[in-house]
C-alpha atoms as a PDB file:
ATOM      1  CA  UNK A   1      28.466  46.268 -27.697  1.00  0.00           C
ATOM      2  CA  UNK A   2      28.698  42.577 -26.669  1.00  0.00           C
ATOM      3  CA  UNK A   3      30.740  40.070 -25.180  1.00  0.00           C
ATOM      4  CA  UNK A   4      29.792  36.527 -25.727  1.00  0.00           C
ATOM      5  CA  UNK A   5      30.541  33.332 -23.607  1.00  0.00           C
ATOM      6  CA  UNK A   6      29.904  29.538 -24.326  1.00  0.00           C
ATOM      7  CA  UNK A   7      26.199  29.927 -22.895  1.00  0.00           C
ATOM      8  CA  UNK A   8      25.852  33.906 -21.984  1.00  0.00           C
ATOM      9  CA  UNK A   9      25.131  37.088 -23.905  1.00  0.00           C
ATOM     10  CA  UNK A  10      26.532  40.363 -22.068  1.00  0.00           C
ATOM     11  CA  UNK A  11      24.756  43.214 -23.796  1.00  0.00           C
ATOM     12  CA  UNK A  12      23.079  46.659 -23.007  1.00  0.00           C
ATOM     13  CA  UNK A  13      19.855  46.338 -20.933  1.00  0.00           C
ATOM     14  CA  UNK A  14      16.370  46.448 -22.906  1.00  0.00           C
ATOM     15  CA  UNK A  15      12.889  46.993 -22.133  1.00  0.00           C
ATOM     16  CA  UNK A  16      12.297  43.523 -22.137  1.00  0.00           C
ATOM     17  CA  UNK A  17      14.333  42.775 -19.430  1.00  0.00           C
ATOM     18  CA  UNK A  18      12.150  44.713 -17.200  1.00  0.00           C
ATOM     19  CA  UNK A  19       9.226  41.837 -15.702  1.00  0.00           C
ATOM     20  CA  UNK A  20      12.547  39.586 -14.575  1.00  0.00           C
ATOM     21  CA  UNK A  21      14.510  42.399 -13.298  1.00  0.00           C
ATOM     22  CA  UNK A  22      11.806  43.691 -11.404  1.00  0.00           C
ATOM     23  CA  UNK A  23      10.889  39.956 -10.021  1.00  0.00           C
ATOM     24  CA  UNK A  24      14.667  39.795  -8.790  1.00  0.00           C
ATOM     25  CA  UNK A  25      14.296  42.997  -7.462  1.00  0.00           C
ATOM     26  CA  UNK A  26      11.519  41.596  -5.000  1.00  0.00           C
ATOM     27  CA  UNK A  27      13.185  38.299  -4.246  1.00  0.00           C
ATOM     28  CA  UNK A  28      14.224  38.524  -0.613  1.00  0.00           C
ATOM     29  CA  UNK A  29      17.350  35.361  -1.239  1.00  0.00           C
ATOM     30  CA  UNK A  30      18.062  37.596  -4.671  1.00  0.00           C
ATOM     31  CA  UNK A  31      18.336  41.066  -1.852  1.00  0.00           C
ATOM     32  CA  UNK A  32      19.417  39.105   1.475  1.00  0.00           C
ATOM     33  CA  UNK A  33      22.893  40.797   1.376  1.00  0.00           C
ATOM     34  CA  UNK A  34      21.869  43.933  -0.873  1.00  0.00           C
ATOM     35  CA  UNK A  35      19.257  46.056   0.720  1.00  0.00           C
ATOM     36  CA  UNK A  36      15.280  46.142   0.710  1.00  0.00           C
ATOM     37  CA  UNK A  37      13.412  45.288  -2.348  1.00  0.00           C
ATOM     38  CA  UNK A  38      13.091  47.519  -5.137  1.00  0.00           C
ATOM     39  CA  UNK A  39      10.243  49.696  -6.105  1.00  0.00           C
ATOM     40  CA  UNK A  40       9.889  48.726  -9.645  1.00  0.00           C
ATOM     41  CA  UNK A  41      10.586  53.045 -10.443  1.00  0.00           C
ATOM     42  CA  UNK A  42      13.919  51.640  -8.216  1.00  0.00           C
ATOM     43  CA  UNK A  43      14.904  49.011 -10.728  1.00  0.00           C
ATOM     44  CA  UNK A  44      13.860  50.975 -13.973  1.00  0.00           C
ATOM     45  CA  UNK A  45      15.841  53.773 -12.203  1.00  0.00           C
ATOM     46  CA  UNK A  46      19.012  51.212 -11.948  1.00  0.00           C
ATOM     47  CA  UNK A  47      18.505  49.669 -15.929  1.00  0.00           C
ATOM     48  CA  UNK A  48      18.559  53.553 -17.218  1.00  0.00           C
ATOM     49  CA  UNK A  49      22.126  53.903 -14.714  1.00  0.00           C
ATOM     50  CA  UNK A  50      23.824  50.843 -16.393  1.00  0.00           C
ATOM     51  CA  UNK A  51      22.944  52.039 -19.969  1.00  0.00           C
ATOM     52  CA  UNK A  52      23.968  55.406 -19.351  1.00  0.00           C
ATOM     53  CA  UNK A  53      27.384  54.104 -18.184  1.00  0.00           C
ATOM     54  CA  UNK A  54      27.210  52.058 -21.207  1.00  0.00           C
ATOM     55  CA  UNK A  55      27.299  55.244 -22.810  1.00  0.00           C
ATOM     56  CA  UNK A  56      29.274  57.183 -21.295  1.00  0.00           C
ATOM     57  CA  UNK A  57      32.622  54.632 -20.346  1.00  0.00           C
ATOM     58  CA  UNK A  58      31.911  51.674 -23.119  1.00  0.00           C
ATOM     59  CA  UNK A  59      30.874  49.251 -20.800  1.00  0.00           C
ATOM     60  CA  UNK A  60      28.611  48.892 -17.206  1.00  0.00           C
ATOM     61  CA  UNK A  61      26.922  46.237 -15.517  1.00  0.00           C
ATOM     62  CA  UNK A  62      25.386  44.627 -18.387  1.00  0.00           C
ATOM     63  CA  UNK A  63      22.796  42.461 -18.515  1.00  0.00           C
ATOM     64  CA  UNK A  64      22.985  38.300 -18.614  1.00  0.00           C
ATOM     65  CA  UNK A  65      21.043  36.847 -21.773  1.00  0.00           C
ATOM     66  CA  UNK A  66      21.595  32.720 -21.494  1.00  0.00           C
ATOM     67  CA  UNK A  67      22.056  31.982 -25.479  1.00  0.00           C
ATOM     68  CA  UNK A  68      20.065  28.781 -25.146  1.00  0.00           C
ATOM     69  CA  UNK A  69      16.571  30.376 -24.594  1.00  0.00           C
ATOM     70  CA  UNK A  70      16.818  33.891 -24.497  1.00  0.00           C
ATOM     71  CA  UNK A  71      16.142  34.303 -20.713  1.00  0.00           C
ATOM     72  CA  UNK A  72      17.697  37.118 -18.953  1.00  0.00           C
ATOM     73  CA  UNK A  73      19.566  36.142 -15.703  1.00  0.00           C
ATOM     74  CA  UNK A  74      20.652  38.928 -14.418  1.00  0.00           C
ATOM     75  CA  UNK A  75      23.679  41.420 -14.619  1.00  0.00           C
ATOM     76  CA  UNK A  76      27.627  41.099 -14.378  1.00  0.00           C
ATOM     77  CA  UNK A  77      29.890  43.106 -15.866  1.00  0.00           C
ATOM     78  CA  UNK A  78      32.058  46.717 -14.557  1.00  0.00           C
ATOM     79  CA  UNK A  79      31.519  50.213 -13.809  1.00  0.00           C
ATOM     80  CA  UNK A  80      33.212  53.402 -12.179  1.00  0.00           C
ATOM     81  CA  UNK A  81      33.345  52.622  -8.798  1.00  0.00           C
ATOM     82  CA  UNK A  82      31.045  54.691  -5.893  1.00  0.00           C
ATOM     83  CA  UNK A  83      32.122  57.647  -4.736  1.00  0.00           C
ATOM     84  CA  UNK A  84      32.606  57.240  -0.547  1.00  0.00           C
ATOM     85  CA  UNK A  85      34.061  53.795  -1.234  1.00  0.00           C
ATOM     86  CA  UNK A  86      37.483  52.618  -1.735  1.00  0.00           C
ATOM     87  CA  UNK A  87      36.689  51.355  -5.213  1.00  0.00           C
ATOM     88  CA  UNK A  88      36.033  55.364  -6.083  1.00  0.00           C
ATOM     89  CA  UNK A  89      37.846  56.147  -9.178  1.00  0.00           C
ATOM     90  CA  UNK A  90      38.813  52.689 -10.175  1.00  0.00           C
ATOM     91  CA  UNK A  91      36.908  49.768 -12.313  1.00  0.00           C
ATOM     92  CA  UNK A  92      34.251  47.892 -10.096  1.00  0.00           C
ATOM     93  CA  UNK A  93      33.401  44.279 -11.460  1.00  0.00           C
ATOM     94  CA  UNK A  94      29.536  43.146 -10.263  1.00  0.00           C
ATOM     95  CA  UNK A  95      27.175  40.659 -10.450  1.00  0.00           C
ATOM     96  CA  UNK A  96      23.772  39.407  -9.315  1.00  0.00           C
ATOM     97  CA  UNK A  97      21.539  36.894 -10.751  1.00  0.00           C
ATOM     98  CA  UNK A  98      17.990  35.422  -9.841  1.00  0.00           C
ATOM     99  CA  UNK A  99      18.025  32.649  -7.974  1.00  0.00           C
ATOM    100  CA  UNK A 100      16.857  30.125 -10.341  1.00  0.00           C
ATOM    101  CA  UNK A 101      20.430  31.216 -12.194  1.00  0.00           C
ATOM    102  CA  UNK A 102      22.401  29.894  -8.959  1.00  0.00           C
ATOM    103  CA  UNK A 103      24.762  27.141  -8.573  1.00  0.00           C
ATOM    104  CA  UNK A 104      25.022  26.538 -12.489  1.00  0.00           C
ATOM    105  CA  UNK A 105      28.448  28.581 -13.084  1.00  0.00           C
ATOM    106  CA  UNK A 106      26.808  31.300 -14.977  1.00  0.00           C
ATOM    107  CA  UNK A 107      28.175  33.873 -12.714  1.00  0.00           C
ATOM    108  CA  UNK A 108      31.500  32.891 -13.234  1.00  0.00           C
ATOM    109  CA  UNK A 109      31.570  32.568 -16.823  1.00  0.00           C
ATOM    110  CA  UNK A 110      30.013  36.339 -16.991  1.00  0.00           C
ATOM    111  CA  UNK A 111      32.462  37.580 -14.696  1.00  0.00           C
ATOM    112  CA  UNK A 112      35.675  35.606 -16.062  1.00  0.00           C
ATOM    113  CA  UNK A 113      34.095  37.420 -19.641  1.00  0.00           C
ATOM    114  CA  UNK A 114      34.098  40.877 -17.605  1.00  0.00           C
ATOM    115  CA  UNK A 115      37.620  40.465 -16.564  1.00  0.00           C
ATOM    116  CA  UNK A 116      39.143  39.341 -19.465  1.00  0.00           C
ATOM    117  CA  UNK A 117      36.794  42.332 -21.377  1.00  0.00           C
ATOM    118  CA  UNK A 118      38.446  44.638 -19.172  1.00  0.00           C
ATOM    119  CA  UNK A 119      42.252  43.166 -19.711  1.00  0.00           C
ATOM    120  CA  UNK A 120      41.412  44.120 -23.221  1.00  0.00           C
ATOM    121  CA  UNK A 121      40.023  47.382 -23.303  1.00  0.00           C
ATOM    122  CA  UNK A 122      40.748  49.482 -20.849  1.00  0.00           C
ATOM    123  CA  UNK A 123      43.511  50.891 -19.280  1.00  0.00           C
ATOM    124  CA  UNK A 124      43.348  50.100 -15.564  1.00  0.00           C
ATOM    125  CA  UNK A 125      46.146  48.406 -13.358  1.00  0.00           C
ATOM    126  CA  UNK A 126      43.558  46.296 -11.431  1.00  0.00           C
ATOM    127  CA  UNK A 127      39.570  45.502 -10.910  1.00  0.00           C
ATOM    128  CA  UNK A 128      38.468  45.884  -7.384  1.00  0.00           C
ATOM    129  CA  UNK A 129      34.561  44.209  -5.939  1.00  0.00           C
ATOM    130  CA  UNK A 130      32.778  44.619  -2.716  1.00  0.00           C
ATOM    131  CA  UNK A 131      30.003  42.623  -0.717  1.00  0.00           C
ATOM    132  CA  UNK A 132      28.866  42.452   2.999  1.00  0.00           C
ATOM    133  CA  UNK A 133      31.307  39.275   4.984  1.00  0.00           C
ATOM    134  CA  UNK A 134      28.427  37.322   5.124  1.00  0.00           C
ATOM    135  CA  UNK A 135      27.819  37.000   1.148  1.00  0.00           C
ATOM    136  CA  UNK A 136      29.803  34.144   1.036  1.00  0.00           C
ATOM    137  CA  UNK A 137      28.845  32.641  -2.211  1.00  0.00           C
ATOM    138  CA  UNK A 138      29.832  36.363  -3.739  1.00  0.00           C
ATOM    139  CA  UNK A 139      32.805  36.946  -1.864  1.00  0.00           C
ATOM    140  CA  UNK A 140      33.608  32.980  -3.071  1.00  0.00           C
ATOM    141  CA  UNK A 141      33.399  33.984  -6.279  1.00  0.00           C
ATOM    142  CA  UNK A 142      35.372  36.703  -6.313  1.00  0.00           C
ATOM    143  CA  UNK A 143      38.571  34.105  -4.907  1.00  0.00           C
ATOM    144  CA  UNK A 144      37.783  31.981  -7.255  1.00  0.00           C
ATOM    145  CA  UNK A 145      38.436  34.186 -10.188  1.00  0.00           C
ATOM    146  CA  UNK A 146      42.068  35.009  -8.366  1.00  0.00           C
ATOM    147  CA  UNK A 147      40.501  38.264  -6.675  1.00  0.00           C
ATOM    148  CA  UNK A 148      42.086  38.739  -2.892  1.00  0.00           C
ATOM    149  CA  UNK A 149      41.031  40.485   0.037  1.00  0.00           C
ATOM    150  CA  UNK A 150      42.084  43.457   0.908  1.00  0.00           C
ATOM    151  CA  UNK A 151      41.525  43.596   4.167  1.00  0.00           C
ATOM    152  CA  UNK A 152      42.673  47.170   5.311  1.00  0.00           C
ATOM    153  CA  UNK A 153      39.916  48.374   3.002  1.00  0.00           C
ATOM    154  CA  UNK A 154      37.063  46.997   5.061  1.00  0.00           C
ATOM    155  CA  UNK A 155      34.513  50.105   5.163  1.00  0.00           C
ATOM    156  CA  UNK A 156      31.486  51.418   5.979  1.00  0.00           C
ATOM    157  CA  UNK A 157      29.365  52.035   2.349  1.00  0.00           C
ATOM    158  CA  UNK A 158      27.107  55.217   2.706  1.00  0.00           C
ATOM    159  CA  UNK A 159      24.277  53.937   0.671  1.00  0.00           C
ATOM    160  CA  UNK A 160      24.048  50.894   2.980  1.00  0.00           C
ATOM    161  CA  UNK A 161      21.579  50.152   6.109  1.00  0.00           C
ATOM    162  CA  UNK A 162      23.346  49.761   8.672  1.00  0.00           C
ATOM    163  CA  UNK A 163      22.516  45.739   8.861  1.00  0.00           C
ATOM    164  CA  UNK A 164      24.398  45.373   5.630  1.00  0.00           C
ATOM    165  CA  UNK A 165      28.006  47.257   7.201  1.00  0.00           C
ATOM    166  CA  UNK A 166      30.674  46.452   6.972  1.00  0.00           C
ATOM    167  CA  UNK A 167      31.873  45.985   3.645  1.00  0.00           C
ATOM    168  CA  UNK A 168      35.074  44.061   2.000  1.00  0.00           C
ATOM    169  CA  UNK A 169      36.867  44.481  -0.815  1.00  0.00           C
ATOM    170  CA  UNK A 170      38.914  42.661  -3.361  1.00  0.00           C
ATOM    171  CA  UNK A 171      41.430  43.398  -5.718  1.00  0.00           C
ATOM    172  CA  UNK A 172      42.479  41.618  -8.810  1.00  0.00           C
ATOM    173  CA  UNK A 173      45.726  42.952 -10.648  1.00  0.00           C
ATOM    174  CA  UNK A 174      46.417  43.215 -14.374  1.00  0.00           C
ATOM    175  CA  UNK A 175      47.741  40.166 -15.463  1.00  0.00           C
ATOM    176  CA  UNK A 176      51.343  39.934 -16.668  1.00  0.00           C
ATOM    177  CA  UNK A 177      51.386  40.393 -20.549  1.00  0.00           C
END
């Protein structure tokens, strides 16, 4: 399973995505709004999650492969949302990417592929995201691909230090056939 953009690859995660995965893991700008860095067993822990929801619901975070060299970015893509939050039971669209990946539209493109992916293929009414208020750039993102606040859904996420609460969510609806 793969979606293709004009420059990305969104595919299943591989064992050769590991060294960059586990560099973003460590990156403090990559983890300012996410938590502490991850143990490299933390990240290899997080790959086998997104391939087993590959497996399991068709699609997951999936991993960003830029066409032009081969170079993974990152991850975008959707997955069951977490239990204790208010995207539990509905279609969670996500992203991060390293840093050097930043400012160059790649997270858009993977997440306008995501959406569109999802529009597709499965049967859901809407795609909801979350970040902490002061991820601006993700919570930017998320307008600019037509996503809006839902403000009465601010919460507090239970895997989350306490720095990193609240959280806010956004909704985007199916479009109109």
């Amino acid at each position: 399973m793969m979606i293709e953009t004009t420059r990305l690859i969104l595919r299943r995660w591989q064992d050769s995505d590991r060294p960059a995965w586990h560099a973003m893991g460590r990156d403090p700008a990559v983890m300012e709004f996410l938590g502490p860095p991850l143990s490299a067993e933390d990240a290899d822990a997080a790959m086998a999650r997104q391939n087993a929801f590959l497996d399991t619901h068709g699609h997951c975070f999936w991993a960003i492969e830029r066409k032009e060299d081969g170079a993974f970015l990152g991850f975008c893509g959707l997955k069951p949302g977490p239990e204790g939050t208010p995207l539990f039971g509905q279609i969670e669209i996500g992203w991060r990417l390293a840093a050097a990946g930043w400012g160059k539209g790649y997270a858009r493109e993977a997440a306008q592929a995501s959406l569109d992916w999802a529009w597709a293929n499965l049967d859901t009414p809407q795609v909801a995201a979350m970040t902490v208020l002061g991820n601006t750039r993700s919570w930017g993102l998320m307008e600019r691909l037509g996503m809006a606040r839902a403000h009465d859904e601010d919460f507090i996420h239970p895997n989350a230090p306490d720095w990193l609460n609240p959280h806010i969510t956004y909704r985007i609806a199916r479009p109109a056939d």
